[in-house]
C-alpha atoms as a PDB file:
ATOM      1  CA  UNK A   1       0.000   0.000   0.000  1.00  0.00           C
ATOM      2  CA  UNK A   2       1.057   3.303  -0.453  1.00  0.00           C
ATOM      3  CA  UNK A   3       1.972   5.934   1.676  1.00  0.00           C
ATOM      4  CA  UNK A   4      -1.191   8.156   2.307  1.00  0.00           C
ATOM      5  CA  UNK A   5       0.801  11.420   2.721  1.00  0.00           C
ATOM      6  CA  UNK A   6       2.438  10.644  -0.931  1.00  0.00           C
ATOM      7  CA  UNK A   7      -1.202   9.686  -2.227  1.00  0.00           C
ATOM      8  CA  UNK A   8      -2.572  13.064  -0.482  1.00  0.00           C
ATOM      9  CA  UNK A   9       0.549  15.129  -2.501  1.00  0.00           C
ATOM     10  CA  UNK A  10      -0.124  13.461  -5.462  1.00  0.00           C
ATOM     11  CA  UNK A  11      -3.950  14.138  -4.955  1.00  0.00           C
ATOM     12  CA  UNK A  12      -4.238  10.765  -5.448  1.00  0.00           C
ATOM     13  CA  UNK A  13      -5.874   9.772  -1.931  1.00  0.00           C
ATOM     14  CA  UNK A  14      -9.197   8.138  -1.907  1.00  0.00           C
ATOM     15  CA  UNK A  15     -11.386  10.487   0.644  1.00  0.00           C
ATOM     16  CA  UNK A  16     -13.566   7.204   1.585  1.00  0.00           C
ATOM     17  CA  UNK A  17     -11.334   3.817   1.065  1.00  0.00           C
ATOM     18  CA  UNK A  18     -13.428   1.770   3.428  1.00  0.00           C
ATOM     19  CA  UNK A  19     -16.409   2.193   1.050  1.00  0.00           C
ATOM     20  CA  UNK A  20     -14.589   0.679  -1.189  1.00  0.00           C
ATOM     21  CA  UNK A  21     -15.613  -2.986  -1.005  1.00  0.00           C
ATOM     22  CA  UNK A  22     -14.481  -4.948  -4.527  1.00  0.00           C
ATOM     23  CA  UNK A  23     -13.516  -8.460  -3.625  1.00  0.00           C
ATOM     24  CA  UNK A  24      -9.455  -7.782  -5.217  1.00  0.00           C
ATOM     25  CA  UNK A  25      -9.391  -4.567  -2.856  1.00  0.00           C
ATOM     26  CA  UNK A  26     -10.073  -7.140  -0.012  1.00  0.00           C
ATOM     27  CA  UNK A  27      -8.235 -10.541   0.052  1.00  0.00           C
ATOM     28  CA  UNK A  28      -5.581  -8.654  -2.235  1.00  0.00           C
ATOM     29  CA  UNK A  29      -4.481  -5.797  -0.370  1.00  0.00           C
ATOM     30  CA  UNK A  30      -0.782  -5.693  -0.807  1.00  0.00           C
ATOM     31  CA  UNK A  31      -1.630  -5.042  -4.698  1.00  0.00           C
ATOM     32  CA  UNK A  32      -4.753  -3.190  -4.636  1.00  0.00           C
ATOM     33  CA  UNK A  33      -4.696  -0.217  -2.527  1.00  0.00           C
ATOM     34  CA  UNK A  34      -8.256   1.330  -1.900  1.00  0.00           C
ATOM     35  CA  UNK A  35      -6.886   4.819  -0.839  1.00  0.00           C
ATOM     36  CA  UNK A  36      -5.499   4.929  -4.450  1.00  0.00           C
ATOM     37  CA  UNK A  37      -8.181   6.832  -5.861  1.00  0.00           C
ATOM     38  CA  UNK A  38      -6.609   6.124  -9.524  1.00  0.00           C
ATOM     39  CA  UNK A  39      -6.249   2.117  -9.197  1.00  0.00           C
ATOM     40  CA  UNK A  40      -9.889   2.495  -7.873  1.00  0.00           C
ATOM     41  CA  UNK A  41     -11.014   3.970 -10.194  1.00  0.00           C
ATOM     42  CA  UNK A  42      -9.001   2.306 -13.138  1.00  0.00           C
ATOM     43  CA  UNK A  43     -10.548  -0.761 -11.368  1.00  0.00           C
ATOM     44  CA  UNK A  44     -13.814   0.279 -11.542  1.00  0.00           C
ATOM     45  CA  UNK A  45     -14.059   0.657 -14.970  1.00  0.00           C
ATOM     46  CA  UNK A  46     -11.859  -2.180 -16.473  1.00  0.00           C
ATOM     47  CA  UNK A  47     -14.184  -4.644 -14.454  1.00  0.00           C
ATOM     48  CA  UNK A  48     -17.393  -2.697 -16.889  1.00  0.00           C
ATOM     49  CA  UNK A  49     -15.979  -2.312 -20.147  1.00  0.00           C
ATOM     50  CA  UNK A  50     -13.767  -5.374 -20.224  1.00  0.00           C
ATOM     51  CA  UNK A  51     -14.868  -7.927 -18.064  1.00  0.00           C
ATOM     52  CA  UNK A  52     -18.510  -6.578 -19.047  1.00  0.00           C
ATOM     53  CA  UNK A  53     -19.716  -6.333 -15.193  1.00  0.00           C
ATOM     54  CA  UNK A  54     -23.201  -4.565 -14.461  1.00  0.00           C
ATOM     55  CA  UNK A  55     -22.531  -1.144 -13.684  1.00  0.00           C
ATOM     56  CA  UNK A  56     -24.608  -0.436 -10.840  1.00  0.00           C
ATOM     57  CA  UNK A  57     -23.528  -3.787  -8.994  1.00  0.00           C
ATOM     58  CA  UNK A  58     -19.889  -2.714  -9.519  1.00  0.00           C
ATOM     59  CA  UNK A  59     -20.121   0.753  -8.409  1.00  0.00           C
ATOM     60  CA  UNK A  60     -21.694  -0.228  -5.352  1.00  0.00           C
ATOM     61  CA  UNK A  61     -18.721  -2.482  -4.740  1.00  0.00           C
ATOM     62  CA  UNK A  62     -16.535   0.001  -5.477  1.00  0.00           C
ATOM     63  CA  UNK A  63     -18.322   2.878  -3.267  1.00  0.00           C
ATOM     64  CA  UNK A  64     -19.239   4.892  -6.077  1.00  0.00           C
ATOM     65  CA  UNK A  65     -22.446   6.583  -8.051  1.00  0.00           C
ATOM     66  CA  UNK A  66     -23.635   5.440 -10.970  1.00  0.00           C
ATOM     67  CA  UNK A  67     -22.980   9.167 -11.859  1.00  0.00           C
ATOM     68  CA  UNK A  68     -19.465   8.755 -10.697  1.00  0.00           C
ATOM     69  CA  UNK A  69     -18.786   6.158 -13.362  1.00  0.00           C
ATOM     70  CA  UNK A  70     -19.746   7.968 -15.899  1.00  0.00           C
ATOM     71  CA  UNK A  71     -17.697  10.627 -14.964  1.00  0.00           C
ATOM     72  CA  UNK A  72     -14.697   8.713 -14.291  1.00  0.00           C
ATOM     73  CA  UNK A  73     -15.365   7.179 -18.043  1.00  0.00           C
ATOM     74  CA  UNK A  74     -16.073  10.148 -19.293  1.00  0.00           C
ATOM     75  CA  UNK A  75     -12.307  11.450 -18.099  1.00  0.00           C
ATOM     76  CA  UNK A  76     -10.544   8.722 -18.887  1.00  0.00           C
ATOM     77  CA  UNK A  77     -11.393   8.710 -22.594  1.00  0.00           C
ATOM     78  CA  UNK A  78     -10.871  12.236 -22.752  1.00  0.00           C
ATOM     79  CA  UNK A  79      -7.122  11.901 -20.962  1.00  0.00           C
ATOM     80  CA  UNK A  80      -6.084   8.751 -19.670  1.00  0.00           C
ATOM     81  CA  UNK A  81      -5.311   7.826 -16.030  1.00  0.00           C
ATOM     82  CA  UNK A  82      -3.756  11.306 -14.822  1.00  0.00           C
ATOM     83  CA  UNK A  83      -7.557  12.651 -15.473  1.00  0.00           C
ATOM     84  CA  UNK A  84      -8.524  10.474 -12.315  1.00  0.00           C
ATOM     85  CA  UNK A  85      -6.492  12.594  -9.937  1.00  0.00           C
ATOM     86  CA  UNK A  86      -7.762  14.940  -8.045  1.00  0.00           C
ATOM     87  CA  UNK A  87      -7.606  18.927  -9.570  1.00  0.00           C
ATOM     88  CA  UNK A  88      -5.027  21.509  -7.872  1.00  0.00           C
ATOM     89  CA  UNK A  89      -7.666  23.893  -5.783  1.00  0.00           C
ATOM     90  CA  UNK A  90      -8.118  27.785  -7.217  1.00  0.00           C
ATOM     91  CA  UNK A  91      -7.345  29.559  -9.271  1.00  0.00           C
ATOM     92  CA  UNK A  92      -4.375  28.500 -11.903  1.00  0.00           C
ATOM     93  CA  UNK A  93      -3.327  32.036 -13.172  1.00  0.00           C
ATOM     94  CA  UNK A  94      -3.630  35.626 -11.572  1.00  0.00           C
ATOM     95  CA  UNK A  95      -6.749  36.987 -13.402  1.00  0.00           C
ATOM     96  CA  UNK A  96      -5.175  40.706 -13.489  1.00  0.00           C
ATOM     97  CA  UNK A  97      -1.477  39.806 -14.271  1.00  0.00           C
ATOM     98  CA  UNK A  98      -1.603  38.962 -17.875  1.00  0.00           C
ATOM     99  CA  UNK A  99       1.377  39.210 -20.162  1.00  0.00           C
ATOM    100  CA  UNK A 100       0.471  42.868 -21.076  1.00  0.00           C
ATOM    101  CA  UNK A 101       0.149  43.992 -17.690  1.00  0.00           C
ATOM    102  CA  UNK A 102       3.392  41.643 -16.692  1.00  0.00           C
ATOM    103  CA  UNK A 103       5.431  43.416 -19.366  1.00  0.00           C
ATOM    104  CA  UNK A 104       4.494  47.058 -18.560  1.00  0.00           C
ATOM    105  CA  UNK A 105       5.364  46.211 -15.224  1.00  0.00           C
ATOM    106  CA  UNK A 106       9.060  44.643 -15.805  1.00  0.00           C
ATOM    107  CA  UNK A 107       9.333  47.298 -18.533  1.00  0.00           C
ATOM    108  CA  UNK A 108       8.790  50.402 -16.594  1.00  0.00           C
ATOM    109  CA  UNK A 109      10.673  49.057 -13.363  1.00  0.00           C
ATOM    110  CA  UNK A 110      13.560  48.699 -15.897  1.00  0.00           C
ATOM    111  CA  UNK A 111      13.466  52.283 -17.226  1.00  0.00           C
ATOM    112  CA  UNK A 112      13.015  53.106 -13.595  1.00  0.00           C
ATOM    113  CA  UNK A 113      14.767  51.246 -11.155  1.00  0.00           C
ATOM    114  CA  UNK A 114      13.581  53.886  -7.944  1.00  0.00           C
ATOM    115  CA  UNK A 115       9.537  53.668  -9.587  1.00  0.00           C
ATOM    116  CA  UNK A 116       7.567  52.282  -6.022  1.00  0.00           C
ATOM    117  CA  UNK A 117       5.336  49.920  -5.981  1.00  0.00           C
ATOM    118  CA  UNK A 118       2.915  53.014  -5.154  1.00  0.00           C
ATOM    119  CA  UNK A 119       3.258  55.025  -7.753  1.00  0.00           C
ATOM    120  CA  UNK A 120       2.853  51.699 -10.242  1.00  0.00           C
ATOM    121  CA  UNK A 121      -0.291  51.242  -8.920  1.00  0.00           C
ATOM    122  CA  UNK A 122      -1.428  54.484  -9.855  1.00  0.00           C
ATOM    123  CA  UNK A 123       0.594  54.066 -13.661  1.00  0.00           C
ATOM    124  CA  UNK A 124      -1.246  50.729 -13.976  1.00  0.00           C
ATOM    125  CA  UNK A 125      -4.332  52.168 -13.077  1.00  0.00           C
ATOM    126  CA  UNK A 126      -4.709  55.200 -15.860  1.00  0.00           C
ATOM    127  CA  UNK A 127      -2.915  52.833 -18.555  1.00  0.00           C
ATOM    128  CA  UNK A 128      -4.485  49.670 -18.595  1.00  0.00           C
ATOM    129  CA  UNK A 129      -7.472  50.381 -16.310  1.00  0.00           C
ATOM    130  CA  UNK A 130      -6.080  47.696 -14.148  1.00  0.00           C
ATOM    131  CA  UNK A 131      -6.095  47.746 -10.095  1.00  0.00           C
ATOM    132  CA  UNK A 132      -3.374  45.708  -8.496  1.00  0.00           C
ATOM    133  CA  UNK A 133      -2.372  45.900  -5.105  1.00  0.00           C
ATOM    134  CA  UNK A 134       1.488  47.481  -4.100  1.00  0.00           C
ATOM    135  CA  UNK A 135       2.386  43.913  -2.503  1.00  0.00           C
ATOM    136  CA  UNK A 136       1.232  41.694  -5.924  1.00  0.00           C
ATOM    137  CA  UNK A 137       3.579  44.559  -8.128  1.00  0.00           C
ATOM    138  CA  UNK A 138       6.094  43.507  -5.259  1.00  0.00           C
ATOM    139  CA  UNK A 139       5.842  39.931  -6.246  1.00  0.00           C
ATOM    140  CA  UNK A 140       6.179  40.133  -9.705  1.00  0.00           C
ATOM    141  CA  UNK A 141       9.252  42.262  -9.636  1.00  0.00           C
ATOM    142  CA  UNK A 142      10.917  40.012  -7.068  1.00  0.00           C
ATOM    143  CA  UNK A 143       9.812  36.589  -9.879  1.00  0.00           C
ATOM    144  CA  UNK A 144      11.398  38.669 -12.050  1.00  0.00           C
ATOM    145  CA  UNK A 145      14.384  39.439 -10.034  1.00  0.00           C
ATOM    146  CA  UNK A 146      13.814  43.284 -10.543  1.00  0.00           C
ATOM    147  CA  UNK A 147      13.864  43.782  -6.848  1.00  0.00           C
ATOM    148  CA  UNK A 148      15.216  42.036  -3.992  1.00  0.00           C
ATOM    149  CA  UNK A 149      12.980  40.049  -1.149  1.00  0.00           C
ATOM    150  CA  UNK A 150      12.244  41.369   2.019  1.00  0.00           C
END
């Protein structure tokens, strides 16, 4: 079995592995891990499509929804196994700090190496109609290596 903490990283940890009831899960444990959310779900719907199991028999075994199943297929045709992990929480990408904003921001601090944080808020505000705060300019200067951290 896996290590929990590496399955939790990976967002790969199965929330509810004691619902998970499939007879392999059970008397073979040392292979089939039910906190692997992956391998259960992999599991789940190799034992459908190719051993031709009734779906709502096998997702009760396997302590899922019917509508779970079809999600799950749904994903893996679409991507393969790394679609069964779990999804990062928030946001991706600063909404604001696109590559135009980005680049005024590196560009000006370049032509201006004493230009505040401040006073960019203000710039950024009457150029691109964009509100950032002082301490987000901060941060992309310092990515950037424009200025140093605190």
């Amino acid at each position: 079995m896996a290590d929990p903490d590496l399955l939790k990283r990976a967002r790969c940890l199965n929330p509810q592995p004691e619902r998970v009831q499939d007879e392999y899960f059970t008397k073979q444990p040392e292979f089939f891990d039910p906190q692997d959310i992956v391998q259960v779900k992999y599991e789940l719907l190799r034992r459908c499509e190719v051993e031709g199991r009734e779906i709502a028999s096998t997702c009760q075994d396997f302590g899922f929804s019917r509508t779970t199943y079809y999600k799950a297929q749904q994903a893996f045709y679409q991507g393969g196994l790394p679609r069964f992990m779990g999804k990062q929480r928030g946001r991706q990408n600063p909404i604001k700090v696109n590559e135009t904003v980005r680049g005024f921001l590196i560009a000006e601090k370049a032509k201006n190496n004493r230009l505040s944080a401040r006073e960019m808020v203000q710039m950024l505000k009457q150029r691109h109609n964009v509100q950032l705060t002082e301490r987000m300019i901060q941060y992309v200067w310092q990515h950037y290596g424009m200025v140093k951290k605190n």
